[in-house]
C-alpha atoms as a PDB file:
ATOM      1  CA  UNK A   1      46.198  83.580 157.186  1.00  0.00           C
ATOM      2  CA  UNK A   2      46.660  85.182 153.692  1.00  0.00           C
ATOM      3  CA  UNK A   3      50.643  85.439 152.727  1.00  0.00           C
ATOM      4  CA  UNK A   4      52.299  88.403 152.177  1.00  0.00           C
ATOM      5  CA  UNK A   5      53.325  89.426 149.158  1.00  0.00           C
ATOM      6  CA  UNK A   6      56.813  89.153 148.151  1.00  0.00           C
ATOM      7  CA  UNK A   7      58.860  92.380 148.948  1.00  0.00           C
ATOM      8  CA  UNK A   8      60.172  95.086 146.634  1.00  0.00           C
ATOM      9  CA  UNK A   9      63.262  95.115 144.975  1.00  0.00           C
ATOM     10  CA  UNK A  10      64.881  97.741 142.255  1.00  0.00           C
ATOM     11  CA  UNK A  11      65.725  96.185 139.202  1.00  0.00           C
ATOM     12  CA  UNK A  12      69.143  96.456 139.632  1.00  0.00           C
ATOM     13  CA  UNK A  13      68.964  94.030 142.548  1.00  0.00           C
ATOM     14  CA  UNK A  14      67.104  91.406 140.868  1.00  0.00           C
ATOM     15  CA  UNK A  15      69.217  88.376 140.460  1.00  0.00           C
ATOM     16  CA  UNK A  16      69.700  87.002 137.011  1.00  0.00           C
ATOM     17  CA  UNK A  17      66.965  84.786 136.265  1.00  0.00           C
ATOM     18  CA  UNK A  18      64.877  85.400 139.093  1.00  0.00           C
ATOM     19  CA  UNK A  19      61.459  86.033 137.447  1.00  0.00           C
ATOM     20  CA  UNK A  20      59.686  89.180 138.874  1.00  0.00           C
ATOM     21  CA  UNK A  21      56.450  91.365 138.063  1.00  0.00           C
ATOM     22  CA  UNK A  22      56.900  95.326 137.590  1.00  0.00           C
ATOM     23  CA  UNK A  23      55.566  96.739 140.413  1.00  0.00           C
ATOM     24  CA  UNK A  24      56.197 100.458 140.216  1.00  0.00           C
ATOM     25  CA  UNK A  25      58.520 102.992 137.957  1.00  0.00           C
ATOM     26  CA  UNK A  26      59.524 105.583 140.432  1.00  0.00           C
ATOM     27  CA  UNK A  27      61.500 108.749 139.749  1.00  0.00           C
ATOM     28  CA  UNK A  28      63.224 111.572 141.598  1.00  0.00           C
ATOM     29  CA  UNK A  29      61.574 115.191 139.928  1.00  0.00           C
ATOM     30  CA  UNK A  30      64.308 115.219 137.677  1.00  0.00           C
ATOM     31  CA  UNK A  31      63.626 111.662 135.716  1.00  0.00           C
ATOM     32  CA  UNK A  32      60.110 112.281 135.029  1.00  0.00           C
ATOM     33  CA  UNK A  33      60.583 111.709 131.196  1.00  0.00           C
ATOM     34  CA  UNK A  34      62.969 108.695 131.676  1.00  0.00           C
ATOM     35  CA  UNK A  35      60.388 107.467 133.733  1.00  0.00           C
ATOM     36  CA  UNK A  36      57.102 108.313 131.081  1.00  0.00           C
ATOM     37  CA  UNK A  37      59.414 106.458 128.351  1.00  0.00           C
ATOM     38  CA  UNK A  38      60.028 102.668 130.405  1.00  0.00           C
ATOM     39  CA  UNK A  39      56.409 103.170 130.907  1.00  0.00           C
ATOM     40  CA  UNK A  40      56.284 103.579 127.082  1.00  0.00           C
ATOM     41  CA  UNK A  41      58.491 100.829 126.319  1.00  0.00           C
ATOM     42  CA  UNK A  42      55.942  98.553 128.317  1.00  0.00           C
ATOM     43  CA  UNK A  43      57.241  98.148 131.864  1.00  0.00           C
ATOM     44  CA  UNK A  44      53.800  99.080 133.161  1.00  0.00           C
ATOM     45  CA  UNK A  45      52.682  97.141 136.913  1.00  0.00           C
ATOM     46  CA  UNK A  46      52.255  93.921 136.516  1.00  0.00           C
ATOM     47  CA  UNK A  47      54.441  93.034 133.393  1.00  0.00           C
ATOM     48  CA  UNK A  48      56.255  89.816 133.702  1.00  0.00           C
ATOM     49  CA  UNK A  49      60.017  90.058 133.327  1.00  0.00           C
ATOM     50  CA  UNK A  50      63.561  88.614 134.597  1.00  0.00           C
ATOM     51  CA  UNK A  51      67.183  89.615 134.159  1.00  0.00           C
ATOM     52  CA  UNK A  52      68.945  87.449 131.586  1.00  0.00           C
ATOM     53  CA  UNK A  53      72.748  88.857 131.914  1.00  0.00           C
ATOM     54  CA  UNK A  54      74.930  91.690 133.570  1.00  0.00           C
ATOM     55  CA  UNK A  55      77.192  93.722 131.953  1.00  0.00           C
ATOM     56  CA  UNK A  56      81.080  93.384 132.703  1.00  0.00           C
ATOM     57  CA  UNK A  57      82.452  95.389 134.527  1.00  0.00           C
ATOM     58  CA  UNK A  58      80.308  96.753 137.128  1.00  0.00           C
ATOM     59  CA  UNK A  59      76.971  94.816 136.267  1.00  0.00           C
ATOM     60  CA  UNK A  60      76.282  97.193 133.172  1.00  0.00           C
ATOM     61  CA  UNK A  61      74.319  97.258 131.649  1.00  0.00           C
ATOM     62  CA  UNK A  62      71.405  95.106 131.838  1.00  0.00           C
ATOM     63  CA  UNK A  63      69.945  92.558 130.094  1.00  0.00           C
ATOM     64  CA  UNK A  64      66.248  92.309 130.706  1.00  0.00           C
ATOM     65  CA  UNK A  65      63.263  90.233 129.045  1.00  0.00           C
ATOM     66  CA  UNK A  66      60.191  91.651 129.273  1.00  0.00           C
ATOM     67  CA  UNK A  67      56.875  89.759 129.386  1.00  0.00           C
ATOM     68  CA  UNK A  68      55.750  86.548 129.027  1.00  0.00           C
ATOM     69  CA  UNK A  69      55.913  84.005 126.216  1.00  0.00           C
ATOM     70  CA  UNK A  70      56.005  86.375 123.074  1.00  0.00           C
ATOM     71  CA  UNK A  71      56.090  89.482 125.086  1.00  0.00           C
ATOM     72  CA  UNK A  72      57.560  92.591 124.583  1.00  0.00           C
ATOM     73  CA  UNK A  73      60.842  91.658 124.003  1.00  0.00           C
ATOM     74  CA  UNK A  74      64.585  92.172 125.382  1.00  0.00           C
ATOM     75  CA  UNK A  75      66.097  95.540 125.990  1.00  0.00           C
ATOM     76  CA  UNK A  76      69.615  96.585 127.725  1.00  0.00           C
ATOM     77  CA  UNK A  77      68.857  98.647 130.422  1.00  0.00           C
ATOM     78  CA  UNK A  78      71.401 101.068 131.811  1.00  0.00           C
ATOM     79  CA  UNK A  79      72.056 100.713 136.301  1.00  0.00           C
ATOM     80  CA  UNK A  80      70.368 104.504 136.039  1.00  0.00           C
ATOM     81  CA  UNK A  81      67.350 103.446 134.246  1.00  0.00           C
ATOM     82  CA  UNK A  82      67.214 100.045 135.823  1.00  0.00           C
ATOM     83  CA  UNK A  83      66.924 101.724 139.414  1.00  0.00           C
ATOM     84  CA  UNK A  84      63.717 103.380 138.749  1.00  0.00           C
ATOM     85  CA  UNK A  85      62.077  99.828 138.071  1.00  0.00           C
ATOM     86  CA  UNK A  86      60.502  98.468 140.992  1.00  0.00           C
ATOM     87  CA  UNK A  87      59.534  95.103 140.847  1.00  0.00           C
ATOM     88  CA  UNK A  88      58.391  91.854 143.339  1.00  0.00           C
ATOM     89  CA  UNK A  89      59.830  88.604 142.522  1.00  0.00           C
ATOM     90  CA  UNK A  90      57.672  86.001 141.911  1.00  0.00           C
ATOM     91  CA  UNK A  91      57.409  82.873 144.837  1.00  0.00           C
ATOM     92  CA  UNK A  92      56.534  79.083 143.494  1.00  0.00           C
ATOM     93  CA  UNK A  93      55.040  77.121 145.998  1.00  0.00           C
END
């Protein structure tokens, strides 16, 4: 029996340090260019990444490290841009 895959979560749901893999960068008609520019910034399907802090108050914005050892680096994601990540955290066996 071949396990299922973990499910999807938006990045703004991700727990902090929870390591995940971009899955998808979805947008509504109107955020087609704030989508083409996380895709730009290297949050592309299958890019390692995990939350590293929360903003106070409210959980903005946030703190996100992209890729693996020596990746891309760390950017501060606003809760807007952060919901159009799509990502599936990663399960250890």
């Amino acid at each position: 029996m071949t396990p299922r895959p973990p499910p999807e979560v938006a990045l703004t749901d991700l727990p902090r340090g929870v390591r995940a893999r971009v899955s998808r960068v979805q947008a509504d008609t109107g955020d087609q260019a704030l989508a083409l520019r996380l895709l730009e910034l290297g949050f592309i399907e299958g890019e390692p990444l995990h939350v590293v802090a929360f903003g106070q108050p409210g959980r903005d914005p946030i703190g996100v490290r992209l890729g693996g050892r020596g990746g891309a680096g760390a950017f501060a994601l606003r809760r807007k841009e952060a919901a159009l990540i799509w990502v599936r955290p990663e399960v250890h066996a």
